[in-house]
C-alpha atoms as a PDB file:
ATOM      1  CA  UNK A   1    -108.298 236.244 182.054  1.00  0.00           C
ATOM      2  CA  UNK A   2    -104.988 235.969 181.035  1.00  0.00           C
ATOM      3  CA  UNK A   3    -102.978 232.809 181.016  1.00  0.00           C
ATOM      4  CA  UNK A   4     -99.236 232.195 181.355  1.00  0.00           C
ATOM      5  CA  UNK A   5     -98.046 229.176 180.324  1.00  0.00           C
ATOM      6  CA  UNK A   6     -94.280 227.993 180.773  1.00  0.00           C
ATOM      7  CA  UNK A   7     -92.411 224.844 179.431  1.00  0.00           C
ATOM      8  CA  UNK A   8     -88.606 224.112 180.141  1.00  0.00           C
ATOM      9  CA  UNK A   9     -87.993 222.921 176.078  1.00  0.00           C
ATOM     10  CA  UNK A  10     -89.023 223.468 172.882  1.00  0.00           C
ATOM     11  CA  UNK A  11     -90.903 220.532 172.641  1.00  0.00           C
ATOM     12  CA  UNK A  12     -93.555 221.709 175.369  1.00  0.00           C
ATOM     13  CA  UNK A  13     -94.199 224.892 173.628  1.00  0.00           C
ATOM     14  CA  UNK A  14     -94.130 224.634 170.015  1.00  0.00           C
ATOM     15  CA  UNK A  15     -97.704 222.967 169.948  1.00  0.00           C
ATOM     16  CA  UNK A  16     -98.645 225.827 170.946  1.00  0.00           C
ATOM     17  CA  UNK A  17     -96.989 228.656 168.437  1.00  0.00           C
ATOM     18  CA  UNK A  18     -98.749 226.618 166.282  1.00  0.00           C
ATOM     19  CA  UNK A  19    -102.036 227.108 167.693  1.00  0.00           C
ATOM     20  CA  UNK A  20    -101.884 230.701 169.078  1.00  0.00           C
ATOM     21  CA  UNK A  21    -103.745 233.431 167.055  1.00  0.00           C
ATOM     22  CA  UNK A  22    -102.214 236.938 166.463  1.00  0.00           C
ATOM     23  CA  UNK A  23     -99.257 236.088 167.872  1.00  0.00           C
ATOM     24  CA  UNK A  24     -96.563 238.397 168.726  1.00  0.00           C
ATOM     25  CA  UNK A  25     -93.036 237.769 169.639  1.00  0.00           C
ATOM     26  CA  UNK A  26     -91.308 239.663 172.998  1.00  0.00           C
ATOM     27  CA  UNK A  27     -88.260 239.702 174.291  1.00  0.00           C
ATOM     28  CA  UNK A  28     -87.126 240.347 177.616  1.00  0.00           C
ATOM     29  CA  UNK A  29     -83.756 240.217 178.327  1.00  0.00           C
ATOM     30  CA  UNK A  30     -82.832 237.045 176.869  1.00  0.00           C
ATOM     31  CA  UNK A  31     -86.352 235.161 177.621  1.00  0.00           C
ATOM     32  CA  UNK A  32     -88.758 235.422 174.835  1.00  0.00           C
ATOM     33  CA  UNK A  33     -92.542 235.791 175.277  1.00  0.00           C
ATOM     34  CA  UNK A  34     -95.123 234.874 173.091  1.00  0.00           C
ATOM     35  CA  UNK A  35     -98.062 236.539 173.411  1.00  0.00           C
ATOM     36  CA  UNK A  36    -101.709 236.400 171.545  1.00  0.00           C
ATOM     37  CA  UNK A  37    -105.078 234.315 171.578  1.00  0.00           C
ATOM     38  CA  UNK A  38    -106.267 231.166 172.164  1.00  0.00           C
ATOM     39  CA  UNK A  39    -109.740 229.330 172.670  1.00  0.00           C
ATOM     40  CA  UNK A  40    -111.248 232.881 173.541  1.00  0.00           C
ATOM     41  CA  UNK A  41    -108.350 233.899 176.161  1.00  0.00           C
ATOM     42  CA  UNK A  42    -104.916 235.676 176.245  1.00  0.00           C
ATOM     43  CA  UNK A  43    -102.087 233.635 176.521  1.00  0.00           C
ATOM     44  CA  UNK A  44     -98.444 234.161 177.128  1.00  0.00           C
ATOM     45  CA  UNK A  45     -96.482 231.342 176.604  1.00  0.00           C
ATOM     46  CA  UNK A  46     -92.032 231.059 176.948  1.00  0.00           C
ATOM     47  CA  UNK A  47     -89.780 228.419 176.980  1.00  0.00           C
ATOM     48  CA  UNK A  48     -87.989 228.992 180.003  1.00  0.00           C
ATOM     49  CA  UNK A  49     -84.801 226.860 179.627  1.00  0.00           C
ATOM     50  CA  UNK A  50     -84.158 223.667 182.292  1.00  0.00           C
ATOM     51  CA  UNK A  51     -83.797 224.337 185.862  1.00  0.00           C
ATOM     52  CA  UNK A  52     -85.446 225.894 188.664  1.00  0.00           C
ATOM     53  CA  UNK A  53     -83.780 229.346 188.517  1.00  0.00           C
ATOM     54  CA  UNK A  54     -85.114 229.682 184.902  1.00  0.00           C
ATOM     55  CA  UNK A  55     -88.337 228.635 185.945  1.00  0.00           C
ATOM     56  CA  UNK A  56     -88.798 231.167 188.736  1.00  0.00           C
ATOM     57  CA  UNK A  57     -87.400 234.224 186.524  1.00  0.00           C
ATOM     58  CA  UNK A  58     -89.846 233.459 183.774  1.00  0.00           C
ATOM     59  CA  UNK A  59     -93.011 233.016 185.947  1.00  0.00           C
ATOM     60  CA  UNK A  60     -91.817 236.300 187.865  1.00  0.00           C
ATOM     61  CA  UNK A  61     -91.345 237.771 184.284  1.00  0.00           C
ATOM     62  CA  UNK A  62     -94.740 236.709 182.970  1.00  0.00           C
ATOM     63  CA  UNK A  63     -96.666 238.717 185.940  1.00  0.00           C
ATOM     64  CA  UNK A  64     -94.532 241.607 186.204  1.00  0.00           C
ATOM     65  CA  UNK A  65     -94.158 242.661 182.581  1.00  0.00           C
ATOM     66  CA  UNK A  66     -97.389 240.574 181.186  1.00  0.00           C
ATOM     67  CA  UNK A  67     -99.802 240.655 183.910  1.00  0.00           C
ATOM     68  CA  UNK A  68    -100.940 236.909 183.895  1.00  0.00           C
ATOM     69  CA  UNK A  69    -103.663 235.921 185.543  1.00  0.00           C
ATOM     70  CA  UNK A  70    -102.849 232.104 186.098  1.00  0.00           C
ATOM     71  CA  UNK A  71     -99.931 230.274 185.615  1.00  0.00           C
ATOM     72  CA  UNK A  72     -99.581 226.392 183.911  1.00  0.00           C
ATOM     73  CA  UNK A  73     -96.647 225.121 183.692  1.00  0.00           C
ATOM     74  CA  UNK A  74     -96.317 222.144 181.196  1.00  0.00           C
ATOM     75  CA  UNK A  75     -94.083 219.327 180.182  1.00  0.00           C
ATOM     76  CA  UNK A  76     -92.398 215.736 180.900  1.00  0.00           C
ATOM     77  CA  UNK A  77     -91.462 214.133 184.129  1.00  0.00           C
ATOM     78  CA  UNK A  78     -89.717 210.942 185.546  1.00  0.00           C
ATOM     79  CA  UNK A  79     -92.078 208.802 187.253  1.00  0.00           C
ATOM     80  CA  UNK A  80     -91.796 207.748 191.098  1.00  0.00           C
ATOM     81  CA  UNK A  81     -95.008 206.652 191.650  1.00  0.00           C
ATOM     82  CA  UNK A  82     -94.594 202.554 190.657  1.00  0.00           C
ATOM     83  CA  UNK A  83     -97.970 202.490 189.080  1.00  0.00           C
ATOM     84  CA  UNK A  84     -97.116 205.149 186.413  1.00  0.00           C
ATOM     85  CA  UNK A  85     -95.852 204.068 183.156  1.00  0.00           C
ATOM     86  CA  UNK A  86     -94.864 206.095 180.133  1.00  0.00           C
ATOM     87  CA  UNK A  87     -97.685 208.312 178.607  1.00  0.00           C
ATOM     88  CA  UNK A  88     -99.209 208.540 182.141  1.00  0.00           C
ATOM     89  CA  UNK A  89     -99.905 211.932 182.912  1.00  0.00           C
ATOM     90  CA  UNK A  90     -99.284 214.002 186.688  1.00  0.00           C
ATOM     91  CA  UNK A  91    -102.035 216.422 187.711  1.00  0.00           C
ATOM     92  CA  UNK A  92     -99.858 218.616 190.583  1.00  0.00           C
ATOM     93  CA  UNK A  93    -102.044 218.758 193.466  1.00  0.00           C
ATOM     94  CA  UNK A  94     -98.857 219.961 195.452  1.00  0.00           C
ATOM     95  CA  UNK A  95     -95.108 221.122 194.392  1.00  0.00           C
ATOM     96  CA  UNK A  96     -91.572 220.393 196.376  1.00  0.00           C
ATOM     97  CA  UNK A  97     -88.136 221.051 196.086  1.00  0.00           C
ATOM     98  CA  UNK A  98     -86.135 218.224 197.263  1.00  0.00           C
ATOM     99  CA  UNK A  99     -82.992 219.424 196.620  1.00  0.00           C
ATOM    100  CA  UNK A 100     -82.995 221.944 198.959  1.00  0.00           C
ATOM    101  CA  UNK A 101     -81.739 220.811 202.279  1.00  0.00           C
ATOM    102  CA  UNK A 102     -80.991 222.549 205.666  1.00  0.00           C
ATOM    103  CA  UNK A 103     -81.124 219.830 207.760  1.00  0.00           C
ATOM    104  CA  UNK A 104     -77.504 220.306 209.642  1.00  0.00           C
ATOM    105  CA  UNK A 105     -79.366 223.518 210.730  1.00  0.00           C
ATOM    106  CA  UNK A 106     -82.093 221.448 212.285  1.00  0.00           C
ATOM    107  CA  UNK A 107     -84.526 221.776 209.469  1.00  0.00           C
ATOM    108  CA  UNK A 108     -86.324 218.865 207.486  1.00  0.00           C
ATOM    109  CA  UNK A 109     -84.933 218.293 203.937  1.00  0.00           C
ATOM    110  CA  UNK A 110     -86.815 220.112 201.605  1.00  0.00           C
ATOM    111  CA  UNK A 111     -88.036 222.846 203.792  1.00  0.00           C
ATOM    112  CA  UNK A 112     -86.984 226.539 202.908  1.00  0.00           C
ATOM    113  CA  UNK A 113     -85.190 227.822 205.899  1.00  0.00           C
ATOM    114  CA  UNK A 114     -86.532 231.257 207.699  1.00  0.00           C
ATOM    115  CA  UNK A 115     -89.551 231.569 205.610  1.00  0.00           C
ATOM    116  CA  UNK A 116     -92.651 232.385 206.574  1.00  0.00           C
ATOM    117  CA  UNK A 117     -94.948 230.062 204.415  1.00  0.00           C
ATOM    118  CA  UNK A 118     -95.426 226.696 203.067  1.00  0.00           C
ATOM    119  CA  UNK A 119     -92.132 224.494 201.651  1.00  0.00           C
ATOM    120  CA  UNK A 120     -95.011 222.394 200.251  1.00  0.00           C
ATOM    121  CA  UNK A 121     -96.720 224.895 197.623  1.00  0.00           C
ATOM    122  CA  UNK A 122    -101.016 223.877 196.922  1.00  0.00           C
ATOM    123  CA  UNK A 123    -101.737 224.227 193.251  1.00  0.00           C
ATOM    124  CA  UNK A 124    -105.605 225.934 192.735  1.00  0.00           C
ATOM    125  CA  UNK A 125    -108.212 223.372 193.543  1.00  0.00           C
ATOM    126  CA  UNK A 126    -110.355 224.720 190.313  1.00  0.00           C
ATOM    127  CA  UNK A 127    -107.037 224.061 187.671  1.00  0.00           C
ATOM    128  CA  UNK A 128    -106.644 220.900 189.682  1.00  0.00           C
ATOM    129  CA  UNK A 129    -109.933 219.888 188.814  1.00  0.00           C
ATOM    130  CA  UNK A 130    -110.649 220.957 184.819  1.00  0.00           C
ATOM    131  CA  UNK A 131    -106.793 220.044 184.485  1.00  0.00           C
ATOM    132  CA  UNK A 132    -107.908 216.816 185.747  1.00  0.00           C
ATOM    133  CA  UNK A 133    -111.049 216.818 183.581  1.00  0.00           C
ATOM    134  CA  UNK A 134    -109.153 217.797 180.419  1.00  0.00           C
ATOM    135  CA  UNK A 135    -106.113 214.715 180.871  1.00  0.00           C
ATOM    136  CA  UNK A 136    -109.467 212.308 181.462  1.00  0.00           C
ATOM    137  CA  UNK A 137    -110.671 213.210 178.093  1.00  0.00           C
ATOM    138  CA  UNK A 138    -107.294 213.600 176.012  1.00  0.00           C
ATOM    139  CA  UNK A 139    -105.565 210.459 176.863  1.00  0.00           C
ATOM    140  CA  UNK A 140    -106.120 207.117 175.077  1.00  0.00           C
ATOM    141  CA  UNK A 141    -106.466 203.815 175.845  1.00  0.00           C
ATOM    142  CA  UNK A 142    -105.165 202.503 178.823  1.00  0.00           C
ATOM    143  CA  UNK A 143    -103.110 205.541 179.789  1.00  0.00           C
ATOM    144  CA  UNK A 144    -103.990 206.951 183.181  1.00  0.00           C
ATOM    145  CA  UNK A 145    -104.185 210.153 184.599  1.00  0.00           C
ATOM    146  CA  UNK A 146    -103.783 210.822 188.539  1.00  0.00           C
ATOM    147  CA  UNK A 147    -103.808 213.588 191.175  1.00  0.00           C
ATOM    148  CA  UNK A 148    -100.703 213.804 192.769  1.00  0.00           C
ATOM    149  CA  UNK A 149     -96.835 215.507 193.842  1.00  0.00           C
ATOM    150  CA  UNK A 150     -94.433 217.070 192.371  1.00  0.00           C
ATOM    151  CA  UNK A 151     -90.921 217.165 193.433  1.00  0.00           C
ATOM    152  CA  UNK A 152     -88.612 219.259 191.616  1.00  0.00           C
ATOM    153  CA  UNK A 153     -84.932 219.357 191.907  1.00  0.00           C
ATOM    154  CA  UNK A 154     -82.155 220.726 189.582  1.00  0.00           C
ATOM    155  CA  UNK A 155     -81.095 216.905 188.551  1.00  0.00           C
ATOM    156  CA  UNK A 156     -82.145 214.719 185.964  1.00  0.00           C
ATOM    157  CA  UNK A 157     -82.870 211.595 188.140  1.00  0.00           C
ATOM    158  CA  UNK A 158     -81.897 208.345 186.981  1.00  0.00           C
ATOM    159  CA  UNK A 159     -81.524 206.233 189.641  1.00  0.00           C
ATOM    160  CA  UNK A 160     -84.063 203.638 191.371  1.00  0.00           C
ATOM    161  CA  UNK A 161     -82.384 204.569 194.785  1.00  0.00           C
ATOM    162  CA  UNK A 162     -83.036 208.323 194.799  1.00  0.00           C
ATOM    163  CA  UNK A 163     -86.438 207.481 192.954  1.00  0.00           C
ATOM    164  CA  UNK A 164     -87.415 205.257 196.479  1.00  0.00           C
ATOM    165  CA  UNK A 165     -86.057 208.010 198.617  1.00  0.00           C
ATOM    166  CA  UNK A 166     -88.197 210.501 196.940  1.00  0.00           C
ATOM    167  CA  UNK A 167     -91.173 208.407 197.246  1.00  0.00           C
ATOM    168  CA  UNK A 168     -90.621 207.463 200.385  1.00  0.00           C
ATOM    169  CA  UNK A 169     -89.054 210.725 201.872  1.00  0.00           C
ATOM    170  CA  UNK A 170     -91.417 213.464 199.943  1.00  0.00           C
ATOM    171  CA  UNK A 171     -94.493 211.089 198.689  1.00  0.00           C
ATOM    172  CA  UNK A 172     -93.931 212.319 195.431  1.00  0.00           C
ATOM    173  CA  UNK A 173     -95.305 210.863 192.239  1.00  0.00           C
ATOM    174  CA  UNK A 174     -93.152 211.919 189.876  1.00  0.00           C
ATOM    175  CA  UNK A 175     -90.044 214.237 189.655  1.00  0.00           C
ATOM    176  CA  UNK A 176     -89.199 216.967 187.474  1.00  0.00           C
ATOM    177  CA  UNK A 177     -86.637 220.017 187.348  1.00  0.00           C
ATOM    178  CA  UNK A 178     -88.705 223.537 187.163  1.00  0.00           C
ATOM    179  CA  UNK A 179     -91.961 223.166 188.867  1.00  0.00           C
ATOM    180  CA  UNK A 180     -91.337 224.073 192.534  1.00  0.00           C
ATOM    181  CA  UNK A 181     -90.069 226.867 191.583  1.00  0.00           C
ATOM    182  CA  UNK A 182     -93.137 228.090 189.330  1.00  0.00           C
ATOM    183  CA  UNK A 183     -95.543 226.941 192.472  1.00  0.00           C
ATOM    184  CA  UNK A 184     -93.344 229.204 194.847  1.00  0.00           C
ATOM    185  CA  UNK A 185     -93.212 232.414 192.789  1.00  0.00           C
ATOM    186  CA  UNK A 186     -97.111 231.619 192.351  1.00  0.00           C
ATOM    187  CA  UNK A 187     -97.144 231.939 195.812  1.00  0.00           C
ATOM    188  CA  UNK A 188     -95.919 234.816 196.306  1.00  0.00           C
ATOM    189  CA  UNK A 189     -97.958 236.766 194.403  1.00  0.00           C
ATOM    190  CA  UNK A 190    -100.917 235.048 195.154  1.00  0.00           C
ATOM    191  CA  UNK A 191    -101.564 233.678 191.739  1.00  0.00           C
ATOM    192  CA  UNK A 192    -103.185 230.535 190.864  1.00  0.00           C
ATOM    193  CA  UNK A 193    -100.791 227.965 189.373  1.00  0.00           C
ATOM    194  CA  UNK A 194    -101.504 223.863 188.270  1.00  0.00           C
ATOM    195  CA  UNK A 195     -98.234 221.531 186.765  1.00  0.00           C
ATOM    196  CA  UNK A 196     -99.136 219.218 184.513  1.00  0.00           C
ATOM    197  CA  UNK A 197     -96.573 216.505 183.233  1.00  0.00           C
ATOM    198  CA  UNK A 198     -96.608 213.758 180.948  1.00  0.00           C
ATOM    199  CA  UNK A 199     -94.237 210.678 182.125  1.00  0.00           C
ATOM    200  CA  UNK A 200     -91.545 210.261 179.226  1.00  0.00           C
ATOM    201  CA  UNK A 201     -89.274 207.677 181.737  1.00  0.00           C
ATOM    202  CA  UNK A 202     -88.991 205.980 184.992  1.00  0.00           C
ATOM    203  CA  UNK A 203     -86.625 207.938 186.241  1.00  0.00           C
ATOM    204  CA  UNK A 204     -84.282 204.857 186.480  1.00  0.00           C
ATOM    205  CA  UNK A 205     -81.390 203.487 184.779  1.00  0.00           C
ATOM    206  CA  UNK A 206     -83.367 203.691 181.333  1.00  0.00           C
ATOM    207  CA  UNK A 207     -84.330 207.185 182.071  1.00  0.00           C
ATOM    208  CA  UNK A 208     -81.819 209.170 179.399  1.00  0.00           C
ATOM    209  CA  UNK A 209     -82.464 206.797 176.418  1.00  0.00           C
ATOM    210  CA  UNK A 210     -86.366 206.509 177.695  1.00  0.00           C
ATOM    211  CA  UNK A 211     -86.546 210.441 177.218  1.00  0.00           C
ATOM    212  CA  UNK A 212     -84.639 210.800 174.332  1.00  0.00           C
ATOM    213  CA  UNK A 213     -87.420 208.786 172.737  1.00  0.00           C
ATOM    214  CA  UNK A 214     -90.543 209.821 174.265  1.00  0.00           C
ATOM    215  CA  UNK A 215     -89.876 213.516 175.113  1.00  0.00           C
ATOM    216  CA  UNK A 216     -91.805 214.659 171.905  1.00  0.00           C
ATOM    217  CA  UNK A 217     -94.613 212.564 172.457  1.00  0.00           C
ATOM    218  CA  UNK A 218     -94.972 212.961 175.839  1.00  0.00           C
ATOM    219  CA  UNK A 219     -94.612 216.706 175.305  1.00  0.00           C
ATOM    220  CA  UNK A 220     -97.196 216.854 172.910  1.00  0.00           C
ATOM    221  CA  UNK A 221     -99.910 215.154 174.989  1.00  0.00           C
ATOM    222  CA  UNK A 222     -99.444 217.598 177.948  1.00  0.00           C
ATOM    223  CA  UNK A 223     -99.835 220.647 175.270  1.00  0.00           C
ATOM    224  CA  UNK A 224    -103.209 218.890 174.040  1.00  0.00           C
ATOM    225  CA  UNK A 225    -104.084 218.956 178.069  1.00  0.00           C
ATOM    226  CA  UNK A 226    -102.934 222.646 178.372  1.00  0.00           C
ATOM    227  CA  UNK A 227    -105.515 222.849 175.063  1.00  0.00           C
ATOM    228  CA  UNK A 228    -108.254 221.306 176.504  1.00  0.00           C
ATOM    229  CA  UNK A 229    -108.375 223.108 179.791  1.00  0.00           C
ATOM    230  CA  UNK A 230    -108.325 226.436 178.309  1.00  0.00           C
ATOM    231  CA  UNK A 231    -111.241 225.420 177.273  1.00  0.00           C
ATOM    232  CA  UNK A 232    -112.967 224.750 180.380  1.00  0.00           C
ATOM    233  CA  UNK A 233    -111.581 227.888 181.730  1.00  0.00           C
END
């Protein structure tokens, strides 16, 4: 099997250039793709820059020209669920855009007009699962890991009113900026995909200064995650 796995930053990738074994460096265009080995599989793993267009070009990337397998995409989020705090880690059991919005046309916001599939894209129940299994046995203390959805939109969110109209409009439990887009081109080509995301804010009026100082942290204990699953894989 071979495993594609995507951050937006630095900081959700460089754990693991550290860990990889005989790794090789590849550019495409201006994306670059690390490839090699790691707890007995081979992994590709790019930093895909922040947004949802980057996000979809990489993924699309990673199975045209590197023939992944699986996709994980990995990294921080803003919470929306009020029972997440920082540290508190997001297994995707769904992904959304909720920028996207047709509704003068008579559509519901966040629906992809004249397409034939889901707006709402299913991670794999199996990565849901050992993803789930793995964020059980990384996290310490009283951190929590749940099940939930991801809404991705290309804004940083920072305020409470657009965090309530998420929740209440998408049920989402936390919000990020690449995601959707990752779940969507797994879609299309059939591929199994699973988000996981560490909480670095609250997606409130704290959010910028709450990522600034958690991002690293945060970004670090979704790598360890990514870590652990591979080896349940």
């Amino acid at each position: 099997m071979k495993i594609g796995i995507i951050g937006a930053m630095k900081e959700e990738i460089s754990y693991f250039q550290e860990k990889m074994e005989s790794l090789e460096t590849n550019g495409v265009g201006l994306v670059t793709f690390y490839t090699g080995t790691w707890n007995n599989h081979d992994v590709v793993i790019s930093k895909c820059g922040v947004g949802k267009v980057n996000a979809a070009m990489t993924a699309q990337m990673m199975i045209d020209k590197f023939k992944v397998d699986s996709l994980i995409f990995t990294g921080v989020a803003g919470a929306i669920n009020e029972n997440l705090n920082v540290e508190d880690v997001v297994i995707s059991t769904s992904s959304q855009q909720h920028d996207i919005d047709a509704s003068a046309l008579g559509f519901e916001r966040g629906s992809i007009p004249m397409h034939d599939g889901p707006s709402d894209f299913e991670a794999d129940q199996d990565l849901i699962e050992k993803a789930y299994q793995a964020a059980s046995e990384t996290l310490d203390g009283d951190l929590k890991v749940i099940k939930g959805k991801i809404v991705s939109g290309d804004q940083f969110i920072a305020d409470k009113g657009i965090v309530r109209e998420l929740g209440e409009q998408f049920n989402g439990d936390c919000v990020e900026m690449e995601g959707a887009a990752v779940a969507h081109i797994a879609y299309f080509n059939s591929i199994p995909f699973v988000i996981i995301r560490s909480i670095s804010d609250k997606a409130n009026g704290e959010a910028p200064k709450s990522f600034e100082e958690f991002v690293e942290k945060t970004a670090k204990t979704s790598a360890q995650i990514v870590e652990r699953l591979l080896m349940k894989l």
